[in-house]
PDB file of N, CA and C in Angstrom:
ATOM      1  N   UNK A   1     155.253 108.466-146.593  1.00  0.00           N
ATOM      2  CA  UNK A   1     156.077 107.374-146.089  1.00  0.00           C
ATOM      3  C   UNK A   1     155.360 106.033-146.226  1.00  0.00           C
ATOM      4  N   UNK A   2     153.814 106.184-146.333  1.00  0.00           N
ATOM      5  CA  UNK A   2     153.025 104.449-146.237  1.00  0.00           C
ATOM      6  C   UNK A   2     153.789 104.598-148.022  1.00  0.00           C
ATOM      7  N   UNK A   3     153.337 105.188-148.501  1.00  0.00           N
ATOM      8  CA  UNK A   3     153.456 104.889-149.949  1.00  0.00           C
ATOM      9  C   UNK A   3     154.939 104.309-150.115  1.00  0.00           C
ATOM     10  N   UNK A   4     155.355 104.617-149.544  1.00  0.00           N
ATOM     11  CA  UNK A   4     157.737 103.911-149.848  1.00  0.00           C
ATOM     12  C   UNK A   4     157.364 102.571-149.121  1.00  0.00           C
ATOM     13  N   UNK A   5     156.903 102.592-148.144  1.00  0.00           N
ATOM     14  CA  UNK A   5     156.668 101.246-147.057  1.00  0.00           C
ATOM     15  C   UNK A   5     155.816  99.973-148.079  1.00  0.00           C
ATOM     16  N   UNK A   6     154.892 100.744-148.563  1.00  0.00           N
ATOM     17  CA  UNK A   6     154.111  99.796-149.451  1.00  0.00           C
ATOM     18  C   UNK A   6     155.007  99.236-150.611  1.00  0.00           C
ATOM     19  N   UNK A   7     155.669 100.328-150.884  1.00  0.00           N
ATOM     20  CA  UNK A   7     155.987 100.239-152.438  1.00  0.00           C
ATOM     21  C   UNK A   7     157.636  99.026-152.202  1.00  0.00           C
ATOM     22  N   UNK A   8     158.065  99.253-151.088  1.00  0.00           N
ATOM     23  CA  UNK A   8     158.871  98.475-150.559  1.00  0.00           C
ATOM     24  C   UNK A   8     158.623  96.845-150.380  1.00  0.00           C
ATOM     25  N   UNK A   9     157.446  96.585-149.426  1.00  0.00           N
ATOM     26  CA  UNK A   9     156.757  95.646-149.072  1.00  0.00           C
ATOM     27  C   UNK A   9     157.033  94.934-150.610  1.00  0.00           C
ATOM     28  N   UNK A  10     155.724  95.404-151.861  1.00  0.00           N
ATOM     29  CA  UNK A  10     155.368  94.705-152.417  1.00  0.00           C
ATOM     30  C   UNK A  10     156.628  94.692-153.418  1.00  0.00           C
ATOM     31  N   UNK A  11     157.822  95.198-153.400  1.00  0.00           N
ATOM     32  CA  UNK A  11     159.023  95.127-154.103  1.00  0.00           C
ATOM     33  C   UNK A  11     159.628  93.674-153.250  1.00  0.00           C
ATOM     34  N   UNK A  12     159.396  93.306-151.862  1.00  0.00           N
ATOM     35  CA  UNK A  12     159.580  92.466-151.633  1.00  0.00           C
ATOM     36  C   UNK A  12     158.994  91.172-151.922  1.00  0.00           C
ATOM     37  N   UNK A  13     158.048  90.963-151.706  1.00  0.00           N
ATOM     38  CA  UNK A  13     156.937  90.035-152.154  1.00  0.00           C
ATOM     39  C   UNK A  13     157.525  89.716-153.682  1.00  0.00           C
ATOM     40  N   UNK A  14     157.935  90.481-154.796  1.00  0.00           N
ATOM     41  CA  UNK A  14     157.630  90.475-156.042  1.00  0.00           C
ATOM     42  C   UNK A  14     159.163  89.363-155.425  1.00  0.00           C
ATOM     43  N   UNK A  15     160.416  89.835-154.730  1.00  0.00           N
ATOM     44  CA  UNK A  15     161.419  89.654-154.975  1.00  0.00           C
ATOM     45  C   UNK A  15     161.666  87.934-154.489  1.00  0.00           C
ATOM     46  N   UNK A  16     160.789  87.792-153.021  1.00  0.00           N
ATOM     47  CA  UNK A  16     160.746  86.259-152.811  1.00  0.00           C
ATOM     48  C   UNK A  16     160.252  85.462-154.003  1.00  0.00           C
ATOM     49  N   UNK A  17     159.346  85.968-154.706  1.00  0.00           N
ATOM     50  CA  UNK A  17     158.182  84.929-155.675  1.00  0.00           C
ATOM     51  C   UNK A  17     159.343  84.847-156.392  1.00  0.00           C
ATOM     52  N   UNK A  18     160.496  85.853-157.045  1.00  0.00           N
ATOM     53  CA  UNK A  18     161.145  85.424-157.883  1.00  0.00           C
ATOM     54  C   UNK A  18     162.511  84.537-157.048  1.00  0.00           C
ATOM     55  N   UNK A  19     162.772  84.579-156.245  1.00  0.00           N
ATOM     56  CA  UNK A  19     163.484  83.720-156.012  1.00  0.00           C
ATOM     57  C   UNK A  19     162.852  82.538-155.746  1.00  0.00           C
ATOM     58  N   UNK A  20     161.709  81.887-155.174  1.00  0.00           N
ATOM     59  CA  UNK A  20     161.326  81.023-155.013  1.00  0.00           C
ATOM     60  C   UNK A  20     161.389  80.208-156.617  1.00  0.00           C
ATOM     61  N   UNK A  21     160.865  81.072-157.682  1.00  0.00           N
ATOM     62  CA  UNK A  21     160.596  80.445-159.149  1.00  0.00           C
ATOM     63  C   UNK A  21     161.979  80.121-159.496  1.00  0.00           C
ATOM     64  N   UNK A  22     163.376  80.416-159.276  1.00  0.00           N
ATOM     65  CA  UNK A  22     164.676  79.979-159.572  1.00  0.00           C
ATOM     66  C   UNK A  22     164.949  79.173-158.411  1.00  0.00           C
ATOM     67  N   UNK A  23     164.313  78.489-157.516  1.00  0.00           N
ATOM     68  CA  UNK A  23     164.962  77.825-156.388  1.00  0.00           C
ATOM     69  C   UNK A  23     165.659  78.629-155.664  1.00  0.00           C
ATOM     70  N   UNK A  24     166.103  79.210-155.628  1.00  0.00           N
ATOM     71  CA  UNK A  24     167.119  80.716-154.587  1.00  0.00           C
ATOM     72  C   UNK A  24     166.193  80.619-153.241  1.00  0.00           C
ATOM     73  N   UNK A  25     166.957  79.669-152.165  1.00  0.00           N
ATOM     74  CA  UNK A  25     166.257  80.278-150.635  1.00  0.00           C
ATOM     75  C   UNK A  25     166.354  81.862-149.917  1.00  0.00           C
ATOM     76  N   UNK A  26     165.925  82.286-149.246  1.00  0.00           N
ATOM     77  CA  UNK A  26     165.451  83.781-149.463  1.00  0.00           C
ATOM     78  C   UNK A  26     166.146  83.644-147.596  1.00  0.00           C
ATOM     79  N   UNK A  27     167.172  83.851-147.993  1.00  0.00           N
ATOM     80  CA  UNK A  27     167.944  83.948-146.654  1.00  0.00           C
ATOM     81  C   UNK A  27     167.866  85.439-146.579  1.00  0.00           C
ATOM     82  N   UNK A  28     168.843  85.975-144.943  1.00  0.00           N
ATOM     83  CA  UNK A  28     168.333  87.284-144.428  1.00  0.00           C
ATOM     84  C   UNK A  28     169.617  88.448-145.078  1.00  0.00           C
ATOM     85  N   UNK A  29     170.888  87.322-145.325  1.00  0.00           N
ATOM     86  CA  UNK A  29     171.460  88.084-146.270  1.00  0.00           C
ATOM     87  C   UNK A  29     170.825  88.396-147.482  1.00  0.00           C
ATOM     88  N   UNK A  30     170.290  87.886-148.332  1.00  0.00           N
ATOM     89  CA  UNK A  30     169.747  88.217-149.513  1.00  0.00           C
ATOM     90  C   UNK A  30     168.939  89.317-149.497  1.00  0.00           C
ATOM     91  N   UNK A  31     168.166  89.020-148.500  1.00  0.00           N
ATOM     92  CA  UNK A  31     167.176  90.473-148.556  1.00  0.00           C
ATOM     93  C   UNK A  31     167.647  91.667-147.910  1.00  0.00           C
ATOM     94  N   UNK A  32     168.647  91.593-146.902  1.00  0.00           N
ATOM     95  CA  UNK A  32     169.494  92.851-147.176  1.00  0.00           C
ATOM     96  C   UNK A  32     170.013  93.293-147.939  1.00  0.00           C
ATOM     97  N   UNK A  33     170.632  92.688-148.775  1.00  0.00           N
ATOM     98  CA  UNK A  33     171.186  92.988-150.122  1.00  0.00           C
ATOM     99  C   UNK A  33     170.196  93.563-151.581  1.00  0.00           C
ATOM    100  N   UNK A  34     169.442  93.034-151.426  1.00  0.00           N
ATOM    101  CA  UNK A  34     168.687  93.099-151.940  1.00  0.00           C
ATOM    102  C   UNK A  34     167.534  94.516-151.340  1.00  0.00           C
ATOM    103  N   UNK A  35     167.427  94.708-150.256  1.00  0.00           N
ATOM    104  CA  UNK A  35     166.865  95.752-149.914  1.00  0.00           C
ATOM    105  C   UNK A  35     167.997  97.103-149.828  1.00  0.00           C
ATOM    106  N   UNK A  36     169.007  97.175-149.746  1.00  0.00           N
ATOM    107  CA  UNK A  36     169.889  97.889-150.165  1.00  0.00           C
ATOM    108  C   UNK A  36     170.108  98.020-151.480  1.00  0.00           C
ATOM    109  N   UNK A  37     169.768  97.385-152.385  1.00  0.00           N
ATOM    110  CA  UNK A  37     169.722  97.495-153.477  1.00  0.00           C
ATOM    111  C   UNK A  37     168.312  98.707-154.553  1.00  0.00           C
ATOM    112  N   UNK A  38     167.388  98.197-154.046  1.00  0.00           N
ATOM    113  CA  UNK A  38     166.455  98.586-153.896  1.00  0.00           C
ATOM    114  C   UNK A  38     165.433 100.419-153.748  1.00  0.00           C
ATOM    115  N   UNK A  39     166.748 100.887-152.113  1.00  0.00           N
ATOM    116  CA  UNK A  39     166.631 101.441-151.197  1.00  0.00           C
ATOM    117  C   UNK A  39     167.444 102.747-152.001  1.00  0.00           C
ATOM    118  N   UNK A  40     168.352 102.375-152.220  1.00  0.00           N
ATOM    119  CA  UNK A  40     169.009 103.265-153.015  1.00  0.00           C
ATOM    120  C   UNK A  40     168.583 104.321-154.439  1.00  0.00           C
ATOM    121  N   UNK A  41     169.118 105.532-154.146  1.00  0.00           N
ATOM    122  CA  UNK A  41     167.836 106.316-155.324  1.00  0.00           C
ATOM    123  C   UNK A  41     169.377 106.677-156.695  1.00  0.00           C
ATOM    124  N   UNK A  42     170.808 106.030-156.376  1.00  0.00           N
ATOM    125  CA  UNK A  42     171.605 106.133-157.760  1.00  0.00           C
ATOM    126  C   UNK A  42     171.903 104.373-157.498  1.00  0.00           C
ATOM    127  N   UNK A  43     172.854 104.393-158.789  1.00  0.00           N
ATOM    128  CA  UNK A  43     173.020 102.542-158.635  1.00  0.00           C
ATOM    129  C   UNK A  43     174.479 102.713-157.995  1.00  0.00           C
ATOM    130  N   UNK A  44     174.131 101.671-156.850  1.00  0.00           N
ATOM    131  CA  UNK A  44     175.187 101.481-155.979  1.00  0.00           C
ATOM    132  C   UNK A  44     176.398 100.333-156.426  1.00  0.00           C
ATOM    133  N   UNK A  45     177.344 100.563-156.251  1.00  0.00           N
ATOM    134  CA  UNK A  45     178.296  99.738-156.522  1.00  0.00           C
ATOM    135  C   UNK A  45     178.808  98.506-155.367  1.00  0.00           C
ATOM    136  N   UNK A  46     178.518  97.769-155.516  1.00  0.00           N
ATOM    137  CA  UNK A  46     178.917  96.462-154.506  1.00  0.00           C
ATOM    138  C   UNK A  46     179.488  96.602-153.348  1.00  0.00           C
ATOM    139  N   UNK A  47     180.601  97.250-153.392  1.00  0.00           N
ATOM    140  CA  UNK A  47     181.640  98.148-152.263  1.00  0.00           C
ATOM    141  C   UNK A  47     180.356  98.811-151.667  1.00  0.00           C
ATOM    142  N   UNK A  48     179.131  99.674-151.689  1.00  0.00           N
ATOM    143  CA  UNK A  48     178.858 100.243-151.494  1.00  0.00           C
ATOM    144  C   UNK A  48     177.711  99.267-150.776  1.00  0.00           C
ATOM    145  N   UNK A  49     177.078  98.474-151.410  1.00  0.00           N
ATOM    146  CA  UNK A  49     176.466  97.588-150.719  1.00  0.00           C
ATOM    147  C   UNK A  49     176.262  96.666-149.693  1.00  0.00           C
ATOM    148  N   UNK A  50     177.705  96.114-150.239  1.00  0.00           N
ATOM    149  CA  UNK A  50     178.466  95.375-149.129  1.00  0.00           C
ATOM    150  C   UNK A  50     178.936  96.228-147.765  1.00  0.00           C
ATOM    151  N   UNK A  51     178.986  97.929-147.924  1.00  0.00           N
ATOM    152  CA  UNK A  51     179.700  98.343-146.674  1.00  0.00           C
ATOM    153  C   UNK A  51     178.064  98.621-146.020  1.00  0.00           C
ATOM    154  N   UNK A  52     176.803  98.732-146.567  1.00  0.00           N
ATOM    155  CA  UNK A  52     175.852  99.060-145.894  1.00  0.00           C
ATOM    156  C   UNK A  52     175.226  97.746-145.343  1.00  0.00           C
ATOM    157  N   UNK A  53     175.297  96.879-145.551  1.00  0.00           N
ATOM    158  CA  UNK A  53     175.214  95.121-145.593  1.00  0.00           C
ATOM    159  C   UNK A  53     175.865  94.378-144.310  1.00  0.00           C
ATOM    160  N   UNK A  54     176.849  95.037-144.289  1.00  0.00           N
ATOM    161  CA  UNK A  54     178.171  95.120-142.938  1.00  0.00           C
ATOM    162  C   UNK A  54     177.705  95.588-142.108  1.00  0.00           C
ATOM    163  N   UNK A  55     176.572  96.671-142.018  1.00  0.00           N
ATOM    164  CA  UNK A  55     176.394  96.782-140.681  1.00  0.00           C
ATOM    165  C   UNK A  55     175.641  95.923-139.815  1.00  0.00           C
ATOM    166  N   UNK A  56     174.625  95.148-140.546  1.00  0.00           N
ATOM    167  CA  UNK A  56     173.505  94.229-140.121  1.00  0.00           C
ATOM    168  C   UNK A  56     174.161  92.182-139.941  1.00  0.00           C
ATOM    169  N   UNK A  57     175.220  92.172-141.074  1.00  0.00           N
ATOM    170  CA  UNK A  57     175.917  91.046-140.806  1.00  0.00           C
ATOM    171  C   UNK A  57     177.595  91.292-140.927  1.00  0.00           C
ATOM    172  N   UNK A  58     178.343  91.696-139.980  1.00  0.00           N
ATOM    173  CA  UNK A  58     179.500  91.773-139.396  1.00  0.00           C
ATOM    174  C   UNK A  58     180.545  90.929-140.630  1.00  0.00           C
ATOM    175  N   UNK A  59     180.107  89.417-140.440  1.00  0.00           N
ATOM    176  CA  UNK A  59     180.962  88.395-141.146  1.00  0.00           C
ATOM    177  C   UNK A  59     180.496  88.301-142.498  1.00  0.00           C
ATOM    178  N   UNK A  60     179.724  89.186-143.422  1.00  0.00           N
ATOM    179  CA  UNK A  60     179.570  88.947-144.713  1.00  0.00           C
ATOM    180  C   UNK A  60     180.762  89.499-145.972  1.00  0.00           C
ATOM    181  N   UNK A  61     181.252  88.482-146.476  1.00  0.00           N
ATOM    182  CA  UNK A  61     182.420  88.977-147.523  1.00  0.00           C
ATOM    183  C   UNK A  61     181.746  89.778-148.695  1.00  0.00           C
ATOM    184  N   UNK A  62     182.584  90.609-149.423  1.00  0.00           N
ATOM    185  CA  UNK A  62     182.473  91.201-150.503  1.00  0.00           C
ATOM    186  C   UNK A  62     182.278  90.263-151.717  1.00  0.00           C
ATOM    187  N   UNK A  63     182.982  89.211-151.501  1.00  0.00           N
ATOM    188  CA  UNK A  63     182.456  88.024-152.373  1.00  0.00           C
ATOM    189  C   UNK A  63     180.914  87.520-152.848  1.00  0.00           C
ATOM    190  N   UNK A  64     180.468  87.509-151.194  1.00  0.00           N
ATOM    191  CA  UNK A  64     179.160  87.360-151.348  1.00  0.00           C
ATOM    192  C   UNK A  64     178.268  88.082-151.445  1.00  0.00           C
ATOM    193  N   UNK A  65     178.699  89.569-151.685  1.00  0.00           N
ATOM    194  CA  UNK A  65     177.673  90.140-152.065  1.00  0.00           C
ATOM    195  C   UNK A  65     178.031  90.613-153.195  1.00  0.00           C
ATOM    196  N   UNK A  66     179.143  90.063-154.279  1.00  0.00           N
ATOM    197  CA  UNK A  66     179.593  90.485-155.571  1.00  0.00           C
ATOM    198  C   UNK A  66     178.667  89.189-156.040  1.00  0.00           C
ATOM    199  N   UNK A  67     178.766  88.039-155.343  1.00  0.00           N
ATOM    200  CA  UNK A  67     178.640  86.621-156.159  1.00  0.00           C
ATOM    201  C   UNK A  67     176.581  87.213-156.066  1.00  0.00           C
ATOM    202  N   UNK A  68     175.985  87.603-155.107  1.00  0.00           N
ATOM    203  CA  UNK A  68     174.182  87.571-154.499  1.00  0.00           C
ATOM    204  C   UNK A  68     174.047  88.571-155.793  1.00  0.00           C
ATOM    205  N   UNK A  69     174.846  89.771-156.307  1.00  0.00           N
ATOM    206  CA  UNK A  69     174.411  90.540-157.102  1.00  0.00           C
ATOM    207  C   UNK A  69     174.435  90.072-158.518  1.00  0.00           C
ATOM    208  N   UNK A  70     175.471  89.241-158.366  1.00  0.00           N
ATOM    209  CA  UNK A  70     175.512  88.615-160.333  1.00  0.00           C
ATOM    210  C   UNK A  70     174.115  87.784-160.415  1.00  0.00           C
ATOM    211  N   UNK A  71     173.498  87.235-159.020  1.00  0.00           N
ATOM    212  CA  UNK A  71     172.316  86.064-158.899  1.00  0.00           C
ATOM    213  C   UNK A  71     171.137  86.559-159.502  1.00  0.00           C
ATOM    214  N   UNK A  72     171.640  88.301-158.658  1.00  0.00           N
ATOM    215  CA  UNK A  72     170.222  88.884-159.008  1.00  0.00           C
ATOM    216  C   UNK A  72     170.021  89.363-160.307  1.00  0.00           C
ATOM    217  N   UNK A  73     171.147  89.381-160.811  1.00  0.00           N
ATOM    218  CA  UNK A  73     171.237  89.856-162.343  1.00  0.00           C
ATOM    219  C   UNK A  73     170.741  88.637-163.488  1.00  0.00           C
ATOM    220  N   UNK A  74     171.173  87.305-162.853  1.00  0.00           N
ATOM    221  CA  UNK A  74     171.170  86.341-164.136  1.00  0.00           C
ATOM    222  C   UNK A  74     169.166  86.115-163.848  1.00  0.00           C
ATOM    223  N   UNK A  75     168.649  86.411-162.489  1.00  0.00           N
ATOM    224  CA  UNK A  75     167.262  85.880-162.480  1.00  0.00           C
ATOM    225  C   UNK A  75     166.449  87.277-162.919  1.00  0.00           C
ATOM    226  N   UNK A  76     167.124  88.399-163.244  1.00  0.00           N
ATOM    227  CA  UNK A  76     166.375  89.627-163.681  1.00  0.00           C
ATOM    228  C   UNK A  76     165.349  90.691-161.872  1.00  0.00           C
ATOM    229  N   UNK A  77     166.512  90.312-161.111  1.00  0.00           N
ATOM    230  CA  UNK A  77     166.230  91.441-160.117  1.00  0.00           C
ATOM    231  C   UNK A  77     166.565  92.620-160.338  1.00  0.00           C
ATOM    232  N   UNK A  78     168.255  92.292-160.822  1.00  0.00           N
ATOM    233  CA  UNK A  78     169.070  93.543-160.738  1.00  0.00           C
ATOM    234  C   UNK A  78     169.732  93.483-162.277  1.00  0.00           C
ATOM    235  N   UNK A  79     170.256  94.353-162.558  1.00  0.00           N
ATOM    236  CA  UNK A  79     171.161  95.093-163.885  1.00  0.00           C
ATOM    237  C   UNK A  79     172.552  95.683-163.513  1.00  0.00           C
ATOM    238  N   UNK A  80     173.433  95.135-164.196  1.00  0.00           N
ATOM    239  CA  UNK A  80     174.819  95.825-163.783  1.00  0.00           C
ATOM    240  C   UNK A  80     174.943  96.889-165.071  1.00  0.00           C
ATOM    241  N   UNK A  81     174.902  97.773-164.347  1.00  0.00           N
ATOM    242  CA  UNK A  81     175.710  99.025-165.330  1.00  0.00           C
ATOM    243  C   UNK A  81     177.202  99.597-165.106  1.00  0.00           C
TER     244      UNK A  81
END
Protein backbone atom coordinates (compact mmCIF):
# COMPACT_ATOMS: atom_id res chain seq x y z
CA UNK A 1 0.00 0.00 0.00
CA UNK A 2 3.19 2.69 0.73
CA UNK A 3 4.17 1.70 -2.76
CA UNK A 4 0.33 2.93 -4.49
CA UNK A 5 0.53 5.93 -1.85
CA UNK A 6 3.96 6.84 -3.18
CA UNK A 7 3.35 6.05 -6.59
CA UNK A 8 0.18 8.25 -6.24
CA UNK A 9 1.87 11.14 -4.39
CA UNK A 10 4.54 11.47 -6.99
CA UNK A 11 1.79 11.01 -9.93
CA UNK A 12 0.64 14.05 -8.22
CA UNK A 13 3.54 16.21 -7.93
CA UNK A 14 4.35 15.21 -11.69
CA UNK A 15 0.56 16.41 -12.33
CA UNK A 16 0.73 20.05 -10.50
CA UNK A 17 4.34 20.77 -12.24
CA UNK A 18 2.42 20.11 -15.37
CA UNK A 19 -0.25 22.22 -14.80
CA UNK A 20 1.65 24.91 -13.36
CA UNK A 21 3.98 24.80 -16.90
CA UNK A 22 0.46 25.43 -18.96
CA UNK A 23 -0.78 28.06 -16.44
CA UNK A 24 -3.78 25.61 -15.31
CA UNK A 25 -4.47 26.61 -11.42
CA UNK A 26 -4.58 23.29 -9.62
CA UNK A 27 -7.97 23.70 -8.04
CA UNK A 28 -9.56 20.78 -5.77
CA UNK A 29 -11.81 19.89 -8.59
CA UNK A 30 -9.00 19.16 -10.84
CA UNK A 31 -7.28 16.93 -8.68
CA UNK A 32 -10.20 14.93 -8.06
CA UNK A 33 -10.63 14.44 -11.40
CA UNK A 34 -7.66 13.90 -12.05
CA UNK A 35 -7.07 11.49 -9.16
CA UNK A 36 -9.99 9.52 -10.34
CA UNK A 37 -8.51 9.39 -13.33
CA UNK A 38 -5.49 8.06 -12.28
CA UNK A 39 -7.01 5.67 -9.56
CA UNK A 40 -8.70 3.73 -11.94
CA UNK A 41 -7.08 0.29 -13.21
CA UNK A 42 -9.57 0.32 -16.94
CA UNK A 43 -10.12 3.80 -18.73
CA UNK A 44 -13.01 5.39 -17.31
CA UNK A 45 -15.45 7.20 -19.25
CA UNK A 46 -16.42 10.78 -18.05
CA UNK A 47 -19.97 9.62 -16.89
CA UNK A 48 -17.96 7.52 -14.84
CA UNK A 49 -15.76 10.12 -13.50
CA UNK A 50 -17.95 12.66 -13.11
CA UNK A 51 -20.37 10.19 -11.01
CA UNK A 52 -17.23 9.38 -8.69
CA UNK A 53 -16.31 13.27 -8.63
CA UNK A 54 -20.04 13.85 -7.39
CA UNK A 55 -19.47 12.46 -4.43
CA UNK A 56 -16.75 14.90 -3.08
CA UNK A 57 -18.33 18.07 -5.04
CA UNK A 58 -22.24 17.78 -5.10
CA UNK A 59 -22.52 20.93 -7.68
CA UNK A 60 -19.93 19.75 -10.30
CA UNK A 61 -21.46 19.45 -13.99
CA UNK A 62 -20.61 16.80 -16.45
CA UNK A 63 -19.51 19.64 -18.53
CA UNK A 64 -16.82 20.26 -16.36
CA UNK A 65 -15.50 17.32 -16.09
CA UNK A 66 -15.94 16.55 -20.00
CA UNK A 67 -14.40 20.21 -20.62
CA UNK A 68 -11.07 19.28 -17.22
CA UNK A 69 -10.61 15.96 -19.33
CA UNK A 70 -10.16 17.42 -22.93
CA UNK A 71 -7.49 19.97 -20.66
CA UNK A 72 -5.85 17.05 -19.59
CA UNK A 73 -5.61 15.64 -22.91
CA UNK A 74 -4.45 18.82 -24.94
CA UNK A 75 -1.46 19.31 -21.93
CA UNK A 76 -0.61 15.37 -22.22
CA UNK A 77 -2.06 14.13 -18.70
CA UNK A 78 -4.66 12.12 -20.15
CA UNK A 79 -5.54 10.23 -23.66
CA UNK A 80 -9.02 9.73 -24.93
CA UNK A 81 -9.60 6.39 -26.31
Amino acid sequence: MNDEGGMTKEKLLSFESVCREHGLSITPQRVAIYKELISSAEHPSAVTIFNKVREYFANISLDTVNRTLLTFQKIGLAKVV
